[in-house]
Protein backbone atom coordinates (compact mmCIF):
# COMPACT_ATOMS: atom_id res chain seq x y z
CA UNK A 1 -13.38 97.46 -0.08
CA UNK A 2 -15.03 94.60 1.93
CA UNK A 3 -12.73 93.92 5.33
CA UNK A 4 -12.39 90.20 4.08
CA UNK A 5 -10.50 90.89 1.02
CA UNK A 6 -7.85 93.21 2.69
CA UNK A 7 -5.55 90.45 3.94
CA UNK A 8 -5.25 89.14 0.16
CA UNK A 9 -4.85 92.32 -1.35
CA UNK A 10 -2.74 93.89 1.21
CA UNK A 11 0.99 94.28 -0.23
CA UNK A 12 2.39 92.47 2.44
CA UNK A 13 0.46 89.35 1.67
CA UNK A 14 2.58 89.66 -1.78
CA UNK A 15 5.95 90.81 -0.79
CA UNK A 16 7.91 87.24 -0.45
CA UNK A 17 6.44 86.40 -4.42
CA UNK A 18 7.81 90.10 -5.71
CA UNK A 19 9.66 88.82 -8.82
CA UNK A 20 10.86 92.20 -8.86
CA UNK A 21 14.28 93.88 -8.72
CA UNK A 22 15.13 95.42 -5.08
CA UNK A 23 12.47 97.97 -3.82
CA UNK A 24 12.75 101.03 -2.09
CA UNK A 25 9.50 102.30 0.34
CA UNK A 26 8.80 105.46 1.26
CA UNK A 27 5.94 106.10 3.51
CA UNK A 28 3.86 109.03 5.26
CA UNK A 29 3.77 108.07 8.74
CA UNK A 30 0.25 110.49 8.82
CA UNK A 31 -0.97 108.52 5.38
CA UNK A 32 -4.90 108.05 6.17
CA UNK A 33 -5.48 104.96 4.80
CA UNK A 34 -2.10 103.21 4.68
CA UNK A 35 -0.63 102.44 7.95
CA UNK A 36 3.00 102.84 8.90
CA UNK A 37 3.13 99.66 10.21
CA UNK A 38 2.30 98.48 6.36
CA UNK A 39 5.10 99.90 5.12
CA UNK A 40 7.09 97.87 7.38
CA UNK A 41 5.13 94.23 7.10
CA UNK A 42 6.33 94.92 3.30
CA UNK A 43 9.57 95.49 4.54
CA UNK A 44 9.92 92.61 6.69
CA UNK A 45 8.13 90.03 4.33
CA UNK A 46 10.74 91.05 1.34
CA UNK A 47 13.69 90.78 3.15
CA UNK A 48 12.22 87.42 4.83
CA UNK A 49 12.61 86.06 1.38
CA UNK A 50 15.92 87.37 0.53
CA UNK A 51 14.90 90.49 -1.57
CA UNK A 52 16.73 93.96 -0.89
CA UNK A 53 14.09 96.75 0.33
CA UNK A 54 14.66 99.82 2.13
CA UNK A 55 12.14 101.68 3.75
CA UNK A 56 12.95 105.50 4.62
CA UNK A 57 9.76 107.25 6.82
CA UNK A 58 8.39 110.80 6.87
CA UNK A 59 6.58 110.99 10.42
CA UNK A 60 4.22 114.36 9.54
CA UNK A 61 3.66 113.10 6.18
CA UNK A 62 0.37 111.62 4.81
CA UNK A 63 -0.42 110.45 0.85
CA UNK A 64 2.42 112.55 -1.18
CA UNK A 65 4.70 114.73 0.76
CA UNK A 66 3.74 118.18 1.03
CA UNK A 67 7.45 119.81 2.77
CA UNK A 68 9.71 120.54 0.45
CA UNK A 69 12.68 118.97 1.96
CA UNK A 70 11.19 115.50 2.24
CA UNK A 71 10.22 115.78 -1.17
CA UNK A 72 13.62 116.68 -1.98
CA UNK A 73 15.66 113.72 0.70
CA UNK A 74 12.93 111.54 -1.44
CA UNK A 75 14.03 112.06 -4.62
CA UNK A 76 17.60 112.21 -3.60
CA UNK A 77 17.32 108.51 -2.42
CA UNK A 78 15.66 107.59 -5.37
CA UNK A 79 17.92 108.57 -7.47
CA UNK A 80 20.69 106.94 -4.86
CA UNK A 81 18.65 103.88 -4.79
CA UNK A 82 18.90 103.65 -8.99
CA UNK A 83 22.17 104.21 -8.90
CA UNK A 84 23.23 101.60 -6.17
CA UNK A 85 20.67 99.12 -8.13
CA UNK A 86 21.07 99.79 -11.72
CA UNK A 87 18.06 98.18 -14.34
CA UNK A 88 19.95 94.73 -15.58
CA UNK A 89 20.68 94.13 -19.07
C-alpha cells in the first residue's frame, strides 16, 4: 500500500464516524504490521466521540493468538462483551 493512503485508510482515521454498536479491540502487542499504538488511536478516537470501546492487549502476541490461555481470556470477554452489550431489537 502506497505510504500516502495509510492515514485515510487507517481505522483510526474512521473511528469517531463508526455508526456501529460499542466495540471491543483486542490486539497482539507483537502484531507485525499493526501497531499497538493503533489499537489504542482507535480506542481513543471512539470514545472521543462518545462510543463505548474496550481494548484488552496480549503483549507476546502477534496476528491471531497462538497461547492457549489468551485465546481462551479472548473469547471469554467476547462473550462478556455480548452479553453486557446485547444486539438491539
Amino acid at each position: 500500500m502506497a505510504p500516502d493512503l495509510l492515514p485515510e485508510t487507517a481505522a483510526a482515521s474512521r473511528a469517531d464516524g463508526f455508526d456501529q454498536p460499542p466495540s471491543p479491540v483486542a490486539q497482539g502487542e507483537s502484531h507485525p504490521r499493526v501497531p499497538k499504538e493503533e489499537a489504542h488511536q482507535v480506542l481513543d478516537a471512539r470514545k472521543q466521540a462518545g462510543k463505548t470501546a474496550e481494548l484488552q492487549s496480549y503483549p507476546p502476541e502477534g496476528h491471531g493468538f497462538e497461547r492457549r490461555e489468551d485465546r481462551i481470556d479472548a473469547l471469554q470477554r467476547t462473550v462478556g462483551w455480548f452479553e453486557k452489550y446485547p444486539k438491539p431489537r
